[in-house]
Each structure stands twice: as C-alpha cells, then as structure tokens.
Protein backbone atom coordinates (compact mmCIF):
# COMPACT_ATOMS: atom_id res chain seq x y z
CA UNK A 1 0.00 0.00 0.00
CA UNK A 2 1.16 3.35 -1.00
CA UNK A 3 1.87 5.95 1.84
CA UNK A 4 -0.99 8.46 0.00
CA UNK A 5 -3.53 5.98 0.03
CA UNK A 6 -2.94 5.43 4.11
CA UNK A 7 -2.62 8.42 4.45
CA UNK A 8 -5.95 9.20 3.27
CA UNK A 9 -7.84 5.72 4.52
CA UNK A 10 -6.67 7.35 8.07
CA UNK A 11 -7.75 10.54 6.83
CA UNK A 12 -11.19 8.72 6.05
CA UNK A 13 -11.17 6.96 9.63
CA UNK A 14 -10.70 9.92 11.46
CA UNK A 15 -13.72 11.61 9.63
CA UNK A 16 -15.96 8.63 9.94
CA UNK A 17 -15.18 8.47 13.92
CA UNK A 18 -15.73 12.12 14.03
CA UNK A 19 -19.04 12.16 12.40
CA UNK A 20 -19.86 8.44 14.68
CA UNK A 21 -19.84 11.27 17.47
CA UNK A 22 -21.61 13.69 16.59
CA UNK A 23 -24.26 11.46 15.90
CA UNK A 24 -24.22 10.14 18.89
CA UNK A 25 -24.07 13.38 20.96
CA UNK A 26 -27.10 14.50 18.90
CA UNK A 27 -28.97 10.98 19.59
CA UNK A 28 -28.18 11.52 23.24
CA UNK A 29 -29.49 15.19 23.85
CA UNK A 30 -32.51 14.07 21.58
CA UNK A 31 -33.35 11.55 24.14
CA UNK A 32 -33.07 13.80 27.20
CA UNK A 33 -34.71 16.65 25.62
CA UNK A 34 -31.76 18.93 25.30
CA UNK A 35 -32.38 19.53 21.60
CA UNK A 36 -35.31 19.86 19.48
CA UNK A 37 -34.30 18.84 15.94
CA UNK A 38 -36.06 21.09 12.71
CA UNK A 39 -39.16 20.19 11.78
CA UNK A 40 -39.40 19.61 7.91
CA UNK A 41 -42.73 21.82 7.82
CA UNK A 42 -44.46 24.18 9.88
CA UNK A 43 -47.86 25.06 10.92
CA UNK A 44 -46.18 29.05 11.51
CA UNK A 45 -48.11 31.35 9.51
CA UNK A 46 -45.93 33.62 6.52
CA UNK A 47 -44.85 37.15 7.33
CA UNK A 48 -47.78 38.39 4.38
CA UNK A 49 -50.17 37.32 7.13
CA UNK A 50 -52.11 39.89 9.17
CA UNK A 51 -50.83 39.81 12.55
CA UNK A 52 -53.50 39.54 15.85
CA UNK A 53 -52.80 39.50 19.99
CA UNK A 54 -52.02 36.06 20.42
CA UNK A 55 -51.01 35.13 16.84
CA UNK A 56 -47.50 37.16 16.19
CA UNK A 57 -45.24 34.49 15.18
CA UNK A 58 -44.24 33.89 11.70
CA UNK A 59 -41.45 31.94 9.70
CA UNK A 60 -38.61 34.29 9.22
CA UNK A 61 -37.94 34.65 5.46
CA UNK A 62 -37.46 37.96 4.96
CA UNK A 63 -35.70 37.83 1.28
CA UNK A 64 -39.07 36.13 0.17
CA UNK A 65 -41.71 37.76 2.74
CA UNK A 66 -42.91 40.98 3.36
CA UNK A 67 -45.11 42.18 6.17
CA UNK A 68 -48.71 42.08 5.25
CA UNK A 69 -48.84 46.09 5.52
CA UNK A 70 -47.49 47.54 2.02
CA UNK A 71 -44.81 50.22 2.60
CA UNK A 72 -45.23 53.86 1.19
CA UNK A 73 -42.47 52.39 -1.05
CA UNK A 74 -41.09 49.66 -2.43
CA UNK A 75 -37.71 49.19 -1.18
CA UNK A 76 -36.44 46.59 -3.91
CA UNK A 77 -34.26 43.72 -2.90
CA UNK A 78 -31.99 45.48 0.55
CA UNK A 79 -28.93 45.13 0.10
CA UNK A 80 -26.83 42.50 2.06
CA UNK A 81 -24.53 45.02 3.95
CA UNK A 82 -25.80 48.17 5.35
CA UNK A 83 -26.17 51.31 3.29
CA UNK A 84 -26.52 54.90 4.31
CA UNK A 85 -28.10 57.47 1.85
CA UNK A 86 -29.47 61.06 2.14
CA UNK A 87 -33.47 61.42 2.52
CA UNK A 88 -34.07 64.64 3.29
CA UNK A 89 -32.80 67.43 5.34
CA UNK A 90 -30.82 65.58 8.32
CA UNK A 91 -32.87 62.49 7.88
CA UNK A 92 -30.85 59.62 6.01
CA UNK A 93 -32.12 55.86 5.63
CA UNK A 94 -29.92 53.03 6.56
CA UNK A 95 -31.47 50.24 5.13
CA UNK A 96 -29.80 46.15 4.29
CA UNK A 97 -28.44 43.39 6.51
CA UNK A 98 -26.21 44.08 9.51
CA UNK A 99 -22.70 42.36 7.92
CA UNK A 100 -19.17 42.09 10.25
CA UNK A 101 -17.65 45.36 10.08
CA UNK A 102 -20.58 47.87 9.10
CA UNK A 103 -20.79 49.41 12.64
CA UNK A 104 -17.29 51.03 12.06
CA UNK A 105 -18.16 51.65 8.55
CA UNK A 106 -21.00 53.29 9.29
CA UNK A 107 -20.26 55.48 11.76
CA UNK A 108 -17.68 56.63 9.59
CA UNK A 109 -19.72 57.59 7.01
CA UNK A 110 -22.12 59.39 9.81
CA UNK A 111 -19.28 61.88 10.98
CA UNK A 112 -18.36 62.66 7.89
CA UNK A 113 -22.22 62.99 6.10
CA UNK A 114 -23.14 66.31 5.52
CA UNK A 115 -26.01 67.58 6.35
CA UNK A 116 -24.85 66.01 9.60
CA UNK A 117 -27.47 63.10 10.35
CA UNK A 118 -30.55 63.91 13.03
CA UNK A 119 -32.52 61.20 12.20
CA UNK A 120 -32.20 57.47 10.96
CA UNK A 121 -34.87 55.76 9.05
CA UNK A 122 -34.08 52.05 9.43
CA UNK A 123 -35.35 49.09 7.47
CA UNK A 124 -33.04 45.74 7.69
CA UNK A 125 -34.25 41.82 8.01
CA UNK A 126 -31.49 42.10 11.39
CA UNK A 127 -28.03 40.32 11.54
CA UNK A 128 -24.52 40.53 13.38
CA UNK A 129 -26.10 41.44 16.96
CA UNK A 130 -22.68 43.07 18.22
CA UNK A 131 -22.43 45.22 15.45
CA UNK A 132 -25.86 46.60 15.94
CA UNK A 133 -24.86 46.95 19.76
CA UNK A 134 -21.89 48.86 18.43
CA UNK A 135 -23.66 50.67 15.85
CA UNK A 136 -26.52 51.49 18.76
CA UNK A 137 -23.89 52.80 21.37
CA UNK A 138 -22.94 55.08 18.26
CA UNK A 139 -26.30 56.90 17.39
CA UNK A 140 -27.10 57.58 21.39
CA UNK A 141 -23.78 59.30 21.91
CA UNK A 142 -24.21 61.19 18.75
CA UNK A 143 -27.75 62.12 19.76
CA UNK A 144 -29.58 60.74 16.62
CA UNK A 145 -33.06 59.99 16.32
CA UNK A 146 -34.70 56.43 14.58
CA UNK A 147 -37.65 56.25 12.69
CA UNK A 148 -39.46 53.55 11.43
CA UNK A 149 -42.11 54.00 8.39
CA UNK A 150 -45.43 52.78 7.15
CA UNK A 151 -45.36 49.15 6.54
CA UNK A 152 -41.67 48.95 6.57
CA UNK A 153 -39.70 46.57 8.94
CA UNK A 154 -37.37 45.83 11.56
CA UNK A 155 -36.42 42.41 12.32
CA UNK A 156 -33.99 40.42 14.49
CA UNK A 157 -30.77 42.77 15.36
CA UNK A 158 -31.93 45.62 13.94
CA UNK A 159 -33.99 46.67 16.64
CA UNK A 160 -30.94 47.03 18.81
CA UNK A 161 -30.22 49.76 16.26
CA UNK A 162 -33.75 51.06 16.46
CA UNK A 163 -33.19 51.09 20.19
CA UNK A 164 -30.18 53.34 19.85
CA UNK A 165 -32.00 56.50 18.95
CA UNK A 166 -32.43 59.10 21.16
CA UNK A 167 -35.91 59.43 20.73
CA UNK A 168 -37.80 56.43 18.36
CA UNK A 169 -40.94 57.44 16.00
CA UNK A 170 -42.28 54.04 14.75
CA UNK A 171 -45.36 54.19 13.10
CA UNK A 172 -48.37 51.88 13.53
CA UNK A 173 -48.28 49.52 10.87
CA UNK A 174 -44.30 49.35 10.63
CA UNK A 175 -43.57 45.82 11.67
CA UNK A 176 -40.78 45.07 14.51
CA UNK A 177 -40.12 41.85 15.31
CA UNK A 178 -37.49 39.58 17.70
CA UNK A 179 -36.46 36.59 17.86
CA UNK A 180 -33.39 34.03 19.26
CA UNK A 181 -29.75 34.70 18.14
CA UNK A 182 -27.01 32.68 17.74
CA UNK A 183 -23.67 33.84 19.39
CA UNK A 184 -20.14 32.38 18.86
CA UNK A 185 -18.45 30.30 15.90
CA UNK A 186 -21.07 27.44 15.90
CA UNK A 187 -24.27 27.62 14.66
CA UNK A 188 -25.04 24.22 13.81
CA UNK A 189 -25.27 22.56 17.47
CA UNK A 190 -25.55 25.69 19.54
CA UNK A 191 -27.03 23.56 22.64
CA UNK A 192 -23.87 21.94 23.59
CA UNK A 193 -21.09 24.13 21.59
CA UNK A 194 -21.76 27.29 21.81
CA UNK A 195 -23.90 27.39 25.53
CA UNK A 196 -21.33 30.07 27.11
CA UNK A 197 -21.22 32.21 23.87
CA UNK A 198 -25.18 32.14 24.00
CA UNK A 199 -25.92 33.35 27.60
CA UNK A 200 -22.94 35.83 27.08
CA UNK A 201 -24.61 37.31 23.83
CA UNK A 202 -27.82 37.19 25.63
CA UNK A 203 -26.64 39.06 28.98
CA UNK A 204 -24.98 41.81 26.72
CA UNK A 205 -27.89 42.17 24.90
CA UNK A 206 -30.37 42.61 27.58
CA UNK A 207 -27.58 44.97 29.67
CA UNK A 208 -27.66 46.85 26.14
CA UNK A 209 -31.42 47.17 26.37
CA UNK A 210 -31.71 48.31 29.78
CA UNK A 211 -28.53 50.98 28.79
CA UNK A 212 -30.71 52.10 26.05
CA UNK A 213 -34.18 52.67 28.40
CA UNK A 214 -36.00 49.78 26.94
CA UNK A 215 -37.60 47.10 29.04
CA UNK A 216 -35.19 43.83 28.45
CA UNK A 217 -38.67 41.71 29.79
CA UNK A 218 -38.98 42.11 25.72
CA UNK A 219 -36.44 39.41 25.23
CA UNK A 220 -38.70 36.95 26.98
CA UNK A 221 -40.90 37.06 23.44
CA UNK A 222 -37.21 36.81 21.64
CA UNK A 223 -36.17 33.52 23.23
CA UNK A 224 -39.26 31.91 23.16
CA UNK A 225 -39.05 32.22 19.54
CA UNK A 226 -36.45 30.39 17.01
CA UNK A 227 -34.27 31.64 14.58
CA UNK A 228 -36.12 30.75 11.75
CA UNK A 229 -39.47 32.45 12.88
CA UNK A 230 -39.65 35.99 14.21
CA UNK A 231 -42.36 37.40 16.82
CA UNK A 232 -44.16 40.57 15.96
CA UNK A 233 -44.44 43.20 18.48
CA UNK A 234 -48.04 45.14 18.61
CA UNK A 235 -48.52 48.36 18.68
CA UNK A 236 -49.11 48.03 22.69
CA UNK A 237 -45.98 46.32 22.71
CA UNK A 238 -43.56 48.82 21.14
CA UNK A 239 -45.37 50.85 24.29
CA UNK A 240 -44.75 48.52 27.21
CA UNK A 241 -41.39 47.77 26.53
CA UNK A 242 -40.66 51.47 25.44
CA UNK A 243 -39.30 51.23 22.04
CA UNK A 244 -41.62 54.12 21.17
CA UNK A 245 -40.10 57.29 22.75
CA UNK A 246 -43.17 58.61 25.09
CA UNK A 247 -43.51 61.82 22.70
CA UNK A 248 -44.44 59.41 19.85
CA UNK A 249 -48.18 58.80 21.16
C-alpha cells in the first residue's frame, strides 16, 4: 500500500469516527430533551399574514416575505450590507443586513455625512447582533433619532439599532419583530457548543437594552421564539417595553 492511500484511509477513519460522534451526541441530547431537531414543515403562519394579539409568530424569510402592511415604497431587494443614503434634510435611511464590520463603517460615514445626520430611518431583516450593539452605542452618543415608516420593517438585530436612537418614531403599521440569536463560531449545534457564547450574547444584549431605556422583559418574546421564525411586536408592545419614545403617542 502506497503511503498516500494510508494516508488518506486514516484521513477517512478519522472523519468517519468524528461524524460516529456527533451522531451520537445529537442521539443523546434528543433523548433527554436537550435539543429539538427542525421540523421539515411548519404550521407558523408567513410574514404576508395579518398579525393579531395572540397570533405574532411567523417563519422568518425575509428575502421572500414581506409584512402584510405595504410600505409607502417599495424598497427593492436590501442590500446585504448596510447602506446609508441622504433622505431629506438631516434624515438619512440606513437600510440592508447588519454584515461584520458595518458598525465602524458606518459610523464613519455618519461623521463625515453632511447635512450632519438627526434622524435614521431604518429598514433591515437584522443580523450581526454586536455590530448593531456597536452601531446602537454610536447613534445615542451622537444624539440621533430612529424612525421607522409605514409598513416597513425591523427584524432580528436591527432593533438594537432602532433602540439606539435618542428618541424612536415608529409608526403603527411598521412591523418590529425579535427573535433568538445565535452567538459564537457554531451555529449548527448551539445547545452543547456554543452554551457560554449564548448566555454571554444574551446578557450583553439585555444589559444593552436596559442601557438604552427599553424594558429587556422584551427578550422573553425573543427567546421563546427560534431563529427561523420571528415574533411581531403590537402596537401596545412597542409601548410597554418602550421602544416608542413617550412623545411618539
């Protein structure tokens, strides 16, 4: 026998025991209840579906859902990186997914926009939680306001960034929505990888929340729900929790 081809039958061995175990550690938290595996269908309604008290979860797709409210505009396909652009006056719109690296990017471009940014108008399906955090710290320090529209939408980490203004107009039918994160380098078996990246992500988050004046009892609707649906907050909600600054009716 060559030395390649042992070389890769151990190769092949070592791959084969690897996968052995994580079958097994999946079969074992499976049988005490430590993991739910995905369901290959859902009973969830779509985010095109009205949204009632009692009835505010829906499957998270935003790149193929929209809320059931129709914006005042049709934003296209967001981009998948945040992007800052001039509305009018000191209002801009920062609009796309939150990517590794746009809070620093960002907040470059805000000290050096001119006019000098008063007022964000955000619309993003959510993504990289610490950069939001980042990002958030950012617009309360540089006393800028957020502002959600008709029918447009906030979902997952962008709230964070909604929470970050120094006063928040959201209208009625804009759509807000949280949901569980994933923290850390795994992804795949967050239940018995990643369980100290998780409930440090999740501590920061809520300290974040409380920094920011909003009520982190909000998360309890966030992780109750999984990453691949999203929970709606009602109007009543944005309230309780105090997303909507107390000038905003």
């Amino acid at each position: 026998m060559s030395a390649g081809s042992a070389i890769a039958r151990i190769l092949t061995g070592v791959l084969v025991f690897q996968v052995g175990i994580g079958v097994l550690l999946v079969v074992g938290d499976v049988q005490r209840g430590g993991l739910r595996l995905p369901k290959l269908w859902t009973d969830t309604p779509r985010l095109s579906e009205p949204v009632r008290p009692g009835d505010q979860r829906r499957v998270f797709d935003p790149g193929r859902d929209r809320p059931a409210t129709q914006p005042l505009r049709d934003p296209g396909t967001l981009p998948d990186r945040l992007v800052l652009t001039p509305a009018e006056g000191g209002t801009w719109r920062l609009e796309g997914t939150i990517a590794e690296g746009d809070a620093s990017r960002i907040i470059d471009q805000l000290e050096s926009a001119e006019p000098a940014p008063e007022r964000l108008i955000l619309q993003s399906p959510g993504g990289a939680v610490a950069e939001a955090l980042t990002l958030g710290r950012h617009l309360r320090a540089r006393g800028i306001e957020t502002q959600m529209l008709a029918g447009e939408f906030c979902y997952s980490a962008c709230p964070y960034l909604l929470a970050g203004g120094s006063s928040r107009v959201i209208d009625a039918t804009a759509s807000v929505g949280v949901h569980q994160h994933y923290f850390g380098e795994s992804s795949l078996l967050p239940a018995f990888v990643a369980v100290e990246d998780i409930q440090r992500g999740q501590g920061e988050v809520m300290g974040y929340l409380a920094e920011m004046g909003i009520d982190p009892l909000v998360m309890r609707h966030a992780l109750a729900t999984p990453p691949n649906e999203i929970y709606l907050l009602l109007p009543e909600e944005l309230d309780r929790y105090k997303f909507r600054s107390a000038s905003d009716g």
